[in-house]
N, C-alpha and C. Protein backbone atom coordinates (compact mmCIF):
# COMPACT_ATOMS: atom_id res chain seq x y z
N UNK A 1 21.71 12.42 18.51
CA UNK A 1 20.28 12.43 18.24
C UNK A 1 19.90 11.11 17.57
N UNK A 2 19.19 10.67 18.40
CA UNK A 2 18.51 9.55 17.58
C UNK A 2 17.64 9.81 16.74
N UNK A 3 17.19 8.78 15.38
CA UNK A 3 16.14 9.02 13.97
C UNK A 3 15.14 7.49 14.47
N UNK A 4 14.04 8.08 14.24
CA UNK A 4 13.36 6.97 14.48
C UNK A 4 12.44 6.90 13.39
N UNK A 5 11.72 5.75 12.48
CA UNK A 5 11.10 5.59 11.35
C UNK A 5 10.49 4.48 12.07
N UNK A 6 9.09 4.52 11.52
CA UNK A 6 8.02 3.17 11.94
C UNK A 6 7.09 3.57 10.82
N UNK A 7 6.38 2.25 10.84
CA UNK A 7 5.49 1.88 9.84
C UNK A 7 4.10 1.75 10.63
N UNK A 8 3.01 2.12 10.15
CA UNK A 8 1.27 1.86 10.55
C UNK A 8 0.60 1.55 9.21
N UNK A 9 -0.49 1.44 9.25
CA UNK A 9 -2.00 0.79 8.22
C UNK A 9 -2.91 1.45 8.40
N UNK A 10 -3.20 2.45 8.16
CA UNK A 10 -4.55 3.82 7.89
C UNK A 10 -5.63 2.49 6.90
N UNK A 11 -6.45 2.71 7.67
CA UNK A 11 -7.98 1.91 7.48
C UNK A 11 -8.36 2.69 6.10
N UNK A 12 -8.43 2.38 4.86
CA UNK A 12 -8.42 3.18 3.80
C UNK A 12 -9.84 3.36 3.55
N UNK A 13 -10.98 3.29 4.37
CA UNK A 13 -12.21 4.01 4.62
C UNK A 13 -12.43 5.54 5.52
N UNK A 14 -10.81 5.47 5.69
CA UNK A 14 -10.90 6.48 7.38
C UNK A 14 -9.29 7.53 6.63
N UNK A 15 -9.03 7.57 5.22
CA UNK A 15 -7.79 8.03 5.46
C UNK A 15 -8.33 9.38 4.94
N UNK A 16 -9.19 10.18 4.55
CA UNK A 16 -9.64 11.15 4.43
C UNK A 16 -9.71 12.11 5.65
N UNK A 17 -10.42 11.59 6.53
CA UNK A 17 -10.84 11.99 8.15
C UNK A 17 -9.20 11.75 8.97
N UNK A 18 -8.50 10.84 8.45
CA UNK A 18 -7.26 10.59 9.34
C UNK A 18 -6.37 12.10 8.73
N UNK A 19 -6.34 12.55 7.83
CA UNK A 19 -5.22 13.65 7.10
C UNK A 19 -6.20 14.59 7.71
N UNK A 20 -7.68 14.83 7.97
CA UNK A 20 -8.19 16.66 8.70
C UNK A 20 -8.07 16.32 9.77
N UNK A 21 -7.57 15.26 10.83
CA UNK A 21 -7.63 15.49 12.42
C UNK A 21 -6.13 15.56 12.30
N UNK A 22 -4.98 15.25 11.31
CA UNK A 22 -3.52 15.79 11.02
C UNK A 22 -3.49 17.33 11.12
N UNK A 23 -4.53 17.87 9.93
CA UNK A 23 -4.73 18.95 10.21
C UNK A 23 -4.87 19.93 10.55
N UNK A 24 -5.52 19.36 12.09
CA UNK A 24 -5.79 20.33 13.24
C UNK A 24 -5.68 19.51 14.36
N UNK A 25 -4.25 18.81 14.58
CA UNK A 25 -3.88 18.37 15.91
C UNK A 25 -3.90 19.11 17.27
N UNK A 26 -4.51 18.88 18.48
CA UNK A 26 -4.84 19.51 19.70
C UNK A 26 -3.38 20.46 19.79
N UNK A 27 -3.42 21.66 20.11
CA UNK A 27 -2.27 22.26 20.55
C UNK A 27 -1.70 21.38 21.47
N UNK A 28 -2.28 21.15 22.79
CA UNK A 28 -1.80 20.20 24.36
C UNK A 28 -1.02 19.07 23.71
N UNK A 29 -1.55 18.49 22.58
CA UNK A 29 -0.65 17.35 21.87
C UNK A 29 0.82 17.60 21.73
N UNK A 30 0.31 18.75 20.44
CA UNK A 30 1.87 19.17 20.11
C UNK A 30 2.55 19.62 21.05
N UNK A 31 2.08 20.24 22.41
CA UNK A 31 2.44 20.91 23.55
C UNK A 31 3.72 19.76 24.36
N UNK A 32 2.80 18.68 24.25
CA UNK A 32 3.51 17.85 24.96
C UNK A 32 4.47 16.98 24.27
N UNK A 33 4.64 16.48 22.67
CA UNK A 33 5.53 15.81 22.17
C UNK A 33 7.20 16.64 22.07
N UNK A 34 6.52 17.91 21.89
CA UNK A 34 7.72 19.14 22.01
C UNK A 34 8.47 18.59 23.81
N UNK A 35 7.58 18.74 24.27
CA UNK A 35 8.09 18.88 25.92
C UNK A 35 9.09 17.11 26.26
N UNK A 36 8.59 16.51 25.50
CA UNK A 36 8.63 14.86 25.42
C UNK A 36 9.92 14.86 24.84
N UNK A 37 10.35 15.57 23.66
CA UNK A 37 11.84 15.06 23.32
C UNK A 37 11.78 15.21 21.95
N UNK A 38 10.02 14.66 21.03
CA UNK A 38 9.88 14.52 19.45
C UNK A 38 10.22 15.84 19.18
N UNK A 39 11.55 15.66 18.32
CA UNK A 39 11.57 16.79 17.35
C UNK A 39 11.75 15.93 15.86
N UNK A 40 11.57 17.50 15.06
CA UNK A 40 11.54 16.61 13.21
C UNK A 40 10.53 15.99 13.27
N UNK A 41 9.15 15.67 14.09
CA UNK A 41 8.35 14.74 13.84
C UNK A 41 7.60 15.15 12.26
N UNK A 42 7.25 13.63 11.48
CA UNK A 42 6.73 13.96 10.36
C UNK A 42 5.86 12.87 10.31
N UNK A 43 4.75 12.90 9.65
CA UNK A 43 3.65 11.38 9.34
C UNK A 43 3.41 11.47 7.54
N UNK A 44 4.10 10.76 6.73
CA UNK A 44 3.69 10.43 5.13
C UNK A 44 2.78 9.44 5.15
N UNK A 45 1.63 9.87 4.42
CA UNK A 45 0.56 8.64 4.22
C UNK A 45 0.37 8.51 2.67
N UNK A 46 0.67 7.12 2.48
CA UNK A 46 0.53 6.99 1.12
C UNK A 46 -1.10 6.47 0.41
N UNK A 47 -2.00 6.46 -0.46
CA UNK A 47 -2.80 6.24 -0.77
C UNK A 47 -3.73 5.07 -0.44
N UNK A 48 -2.64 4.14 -0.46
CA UNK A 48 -3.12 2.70 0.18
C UNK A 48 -3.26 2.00 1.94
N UNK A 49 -3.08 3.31 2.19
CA UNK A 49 -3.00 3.33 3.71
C UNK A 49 -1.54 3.37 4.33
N UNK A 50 -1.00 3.55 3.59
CA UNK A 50 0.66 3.25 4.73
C UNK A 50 1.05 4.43 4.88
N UNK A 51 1.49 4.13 6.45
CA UNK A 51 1.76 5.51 7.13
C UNK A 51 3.16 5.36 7.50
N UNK A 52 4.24 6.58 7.35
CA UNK A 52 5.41 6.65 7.54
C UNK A 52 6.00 7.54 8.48
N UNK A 53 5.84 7.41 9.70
CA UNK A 53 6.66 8.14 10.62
C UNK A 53 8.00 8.40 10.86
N UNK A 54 8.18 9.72 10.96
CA UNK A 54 9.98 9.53 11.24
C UNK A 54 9.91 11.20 12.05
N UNK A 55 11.21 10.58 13.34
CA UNK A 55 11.20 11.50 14.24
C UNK A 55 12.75 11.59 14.92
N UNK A 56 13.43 12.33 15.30
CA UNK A 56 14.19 12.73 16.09
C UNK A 56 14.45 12.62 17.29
N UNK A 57 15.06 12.07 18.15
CA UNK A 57 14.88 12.59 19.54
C UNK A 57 16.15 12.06 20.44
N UNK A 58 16.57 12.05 21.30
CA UNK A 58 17.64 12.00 22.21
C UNK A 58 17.33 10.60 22.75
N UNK A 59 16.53 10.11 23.29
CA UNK A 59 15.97 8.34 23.47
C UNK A 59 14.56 8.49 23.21
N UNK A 60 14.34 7.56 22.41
CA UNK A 60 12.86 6.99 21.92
C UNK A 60 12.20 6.44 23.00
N UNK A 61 13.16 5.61 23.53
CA UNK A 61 12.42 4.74 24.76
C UNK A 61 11.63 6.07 26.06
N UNK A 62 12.71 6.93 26.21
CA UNK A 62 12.30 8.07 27.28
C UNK A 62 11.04 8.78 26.67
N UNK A 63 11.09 8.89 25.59
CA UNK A 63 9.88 10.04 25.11
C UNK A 63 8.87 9.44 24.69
N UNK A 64 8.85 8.16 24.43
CA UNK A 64 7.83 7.42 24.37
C UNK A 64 6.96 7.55 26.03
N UNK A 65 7.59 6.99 26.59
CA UNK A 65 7.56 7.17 28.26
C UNK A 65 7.08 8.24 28.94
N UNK A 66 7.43 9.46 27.92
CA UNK A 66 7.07 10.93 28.61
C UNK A 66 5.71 11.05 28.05
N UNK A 67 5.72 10.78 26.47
CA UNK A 67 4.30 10.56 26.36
C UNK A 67 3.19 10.02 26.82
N UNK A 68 3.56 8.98 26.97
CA UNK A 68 2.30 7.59 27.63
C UNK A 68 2.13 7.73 29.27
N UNK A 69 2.81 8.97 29.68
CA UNK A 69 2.49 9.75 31.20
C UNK A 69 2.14 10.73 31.02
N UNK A 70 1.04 11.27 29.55
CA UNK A 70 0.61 12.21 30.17
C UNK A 70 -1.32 11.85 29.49
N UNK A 71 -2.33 12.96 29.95
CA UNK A 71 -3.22 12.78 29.91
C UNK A 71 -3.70 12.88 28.56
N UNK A 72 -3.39 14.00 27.50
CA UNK A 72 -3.66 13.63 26.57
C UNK A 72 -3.17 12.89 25.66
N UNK A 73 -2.30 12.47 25.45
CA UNK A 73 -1.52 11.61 24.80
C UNK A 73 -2.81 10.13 25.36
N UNK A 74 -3.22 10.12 26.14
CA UNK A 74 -4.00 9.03 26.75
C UNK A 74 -5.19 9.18 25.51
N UNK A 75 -5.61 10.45 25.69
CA UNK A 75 -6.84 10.77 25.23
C UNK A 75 -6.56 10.50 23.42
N UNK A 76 -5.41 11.43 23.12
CA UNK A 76 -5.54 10.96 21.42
C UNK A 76 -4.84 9.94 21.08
N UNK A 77 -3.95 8.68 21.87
CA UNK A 77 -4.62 7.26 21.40
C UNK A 77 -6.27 6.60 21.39
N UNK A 78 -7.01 7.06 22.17
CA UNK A 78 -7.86 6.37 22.34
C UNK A 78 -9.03 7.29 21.07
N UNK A 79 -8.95 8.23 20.76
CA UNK A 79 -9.60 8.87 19.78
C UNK A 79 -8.98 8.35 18.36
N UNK A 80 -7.68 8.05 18.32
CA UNK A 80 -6.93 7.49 17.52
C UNK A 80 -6.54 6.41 16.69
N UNK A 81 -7.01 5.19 18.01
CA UNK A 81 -6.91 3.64 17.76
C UNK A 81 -7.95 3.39 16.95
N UNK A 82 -9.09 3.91 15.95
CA UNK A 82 -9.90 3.13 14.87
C UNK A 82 -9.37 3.32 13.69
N UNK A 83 -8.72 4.37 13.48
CA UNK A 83 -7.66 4.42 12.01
C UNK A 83 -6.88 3.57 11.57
N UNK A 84 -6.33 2.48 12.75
CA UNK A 84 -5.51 2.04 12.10
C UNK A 84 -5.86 0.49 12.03
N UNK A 85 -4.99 -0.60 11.19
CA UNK A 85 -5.35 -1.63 10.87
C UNK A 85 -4.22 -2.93 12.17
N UNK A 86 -4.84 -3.59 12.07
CA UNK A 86 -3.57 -4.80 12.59
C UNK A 86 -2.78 -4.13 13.85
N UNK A 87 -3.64 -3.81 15.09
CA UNK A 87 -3.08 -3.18 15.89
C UNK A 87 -2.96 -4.21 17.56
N UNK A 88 -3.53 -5.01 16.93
CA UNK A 88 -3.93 -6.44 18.21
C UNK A 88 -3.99 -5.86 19.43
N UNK A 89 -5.04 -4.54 19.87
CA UNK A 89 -5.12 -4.50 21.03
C UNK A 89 -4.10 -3.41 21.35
N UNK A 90 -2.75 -3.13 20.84
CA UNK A 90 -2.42 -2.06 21.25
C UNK A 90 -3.17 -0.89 20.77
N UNK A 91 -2.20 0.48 21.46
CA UNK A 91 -2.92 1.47 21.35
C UNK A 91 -1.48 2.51 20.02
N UNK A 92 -2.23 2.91 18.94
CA UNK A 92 -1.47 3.43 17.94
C UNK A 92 0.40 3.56 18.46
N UNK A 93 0.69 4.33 19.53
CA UNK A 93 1.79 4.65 20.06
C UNK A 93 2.75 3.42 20.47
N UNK A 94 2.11 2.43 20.92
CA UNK A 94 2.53 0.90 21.12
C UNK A 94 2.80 0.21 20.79
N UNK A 95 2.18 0.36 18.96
CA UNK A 95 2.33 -0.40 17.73
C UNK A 95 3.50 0.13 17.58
N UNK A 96 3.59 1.55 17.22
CA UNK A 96 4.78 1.99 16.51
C UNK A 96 6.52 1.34 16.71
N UNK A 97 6.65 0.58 15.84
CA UNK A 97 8.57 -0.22 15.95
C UNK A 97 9.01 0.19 15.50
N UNK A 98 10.35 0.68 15.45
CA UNK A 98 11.29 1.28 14.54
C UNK A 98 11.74 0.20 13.81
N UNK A 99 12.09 1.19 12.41
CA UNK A 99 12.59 0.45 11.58
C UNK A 99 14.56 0.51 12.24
N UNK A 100 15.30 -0.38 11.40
CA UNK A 100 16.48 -0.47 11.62
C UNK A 100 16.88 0.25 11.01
N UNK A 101 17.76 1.43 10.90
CA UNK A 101 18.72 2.44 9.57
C UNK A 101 19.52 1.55 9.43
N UNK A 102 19.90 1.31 7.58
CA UNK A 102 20.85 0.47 7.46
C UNK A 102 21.50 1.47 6.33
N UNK A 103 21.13 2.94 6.45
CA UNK A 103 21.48 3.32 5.33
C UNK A 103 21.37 5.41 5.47
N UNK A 104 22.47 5.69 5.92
CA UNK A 104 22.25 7.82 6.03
C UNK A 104 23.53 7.99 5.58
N UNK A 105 22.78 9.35 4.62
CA UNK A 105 24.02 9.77 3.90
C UNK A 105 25.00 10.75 4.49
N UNK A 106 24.29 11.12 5.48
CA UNK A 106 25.47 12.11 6.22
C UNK A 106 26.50 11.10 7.48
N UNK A 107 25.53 10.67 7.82
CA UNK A 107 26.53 9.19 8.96
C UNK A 107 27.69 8.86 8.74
N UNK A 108 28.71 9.12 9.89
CA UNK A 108 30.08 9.46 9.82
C UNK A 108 30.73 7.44 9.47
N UNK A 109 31.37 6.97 8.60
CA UNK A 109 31.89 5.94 8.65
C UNK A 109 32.75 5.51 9.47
């Protein structure tokens, strides 16, 4: 299983409205990240806008892929992309880079 961690910039005029559409994410969303591969998915937002993703999955590259082929996943980037900061044109899902693990405490030596 792969761990995947990425970093975003919540527009700190919009992080109120960004945590109630967390809230009540489209079922079809969750419908499809389940179907996609994301498991363990989690989003920490800290006060100043920084957002902390970390997710699970068997290849990132594939479920990224499974996502960005389907229709809503289309739809809640594009409902999505004003929250965030420093996105040059991509769309939230596009931005997202993993960080490197340089560091798990269960990880076999």
């Amino acid at each position: 299983m792969q761990r995947v961690c990425f970093l975003l910039k919540v527009r700190q005029e919009r992080l109120g409205e960004y945590r109630e559409r967390h809230a009540a994410v489209w079922p079809e969303m969750l419908a499809a990240l389940s179907a996609a591969g994301w498991h363990n998915y989690s989003l920490f937002l800290r006060e100043d806008g920084l957002l902390v993703g970390y997710l699970e999955t068997e290849d990132f590259a594939a479920a990224q892929a499974a996502m960005a082929a389907t229709d809503v996943n289309t739809r809640w980037q594009a409902d999505m992309a004003g929250f965030f900061e420093a996105l040059d044109g991509a769309k939230p899902d596009e931005a997202m880079k993993p960080l490197t693990e340089v560091f798990h405490l269960d990880r076999p030596q």
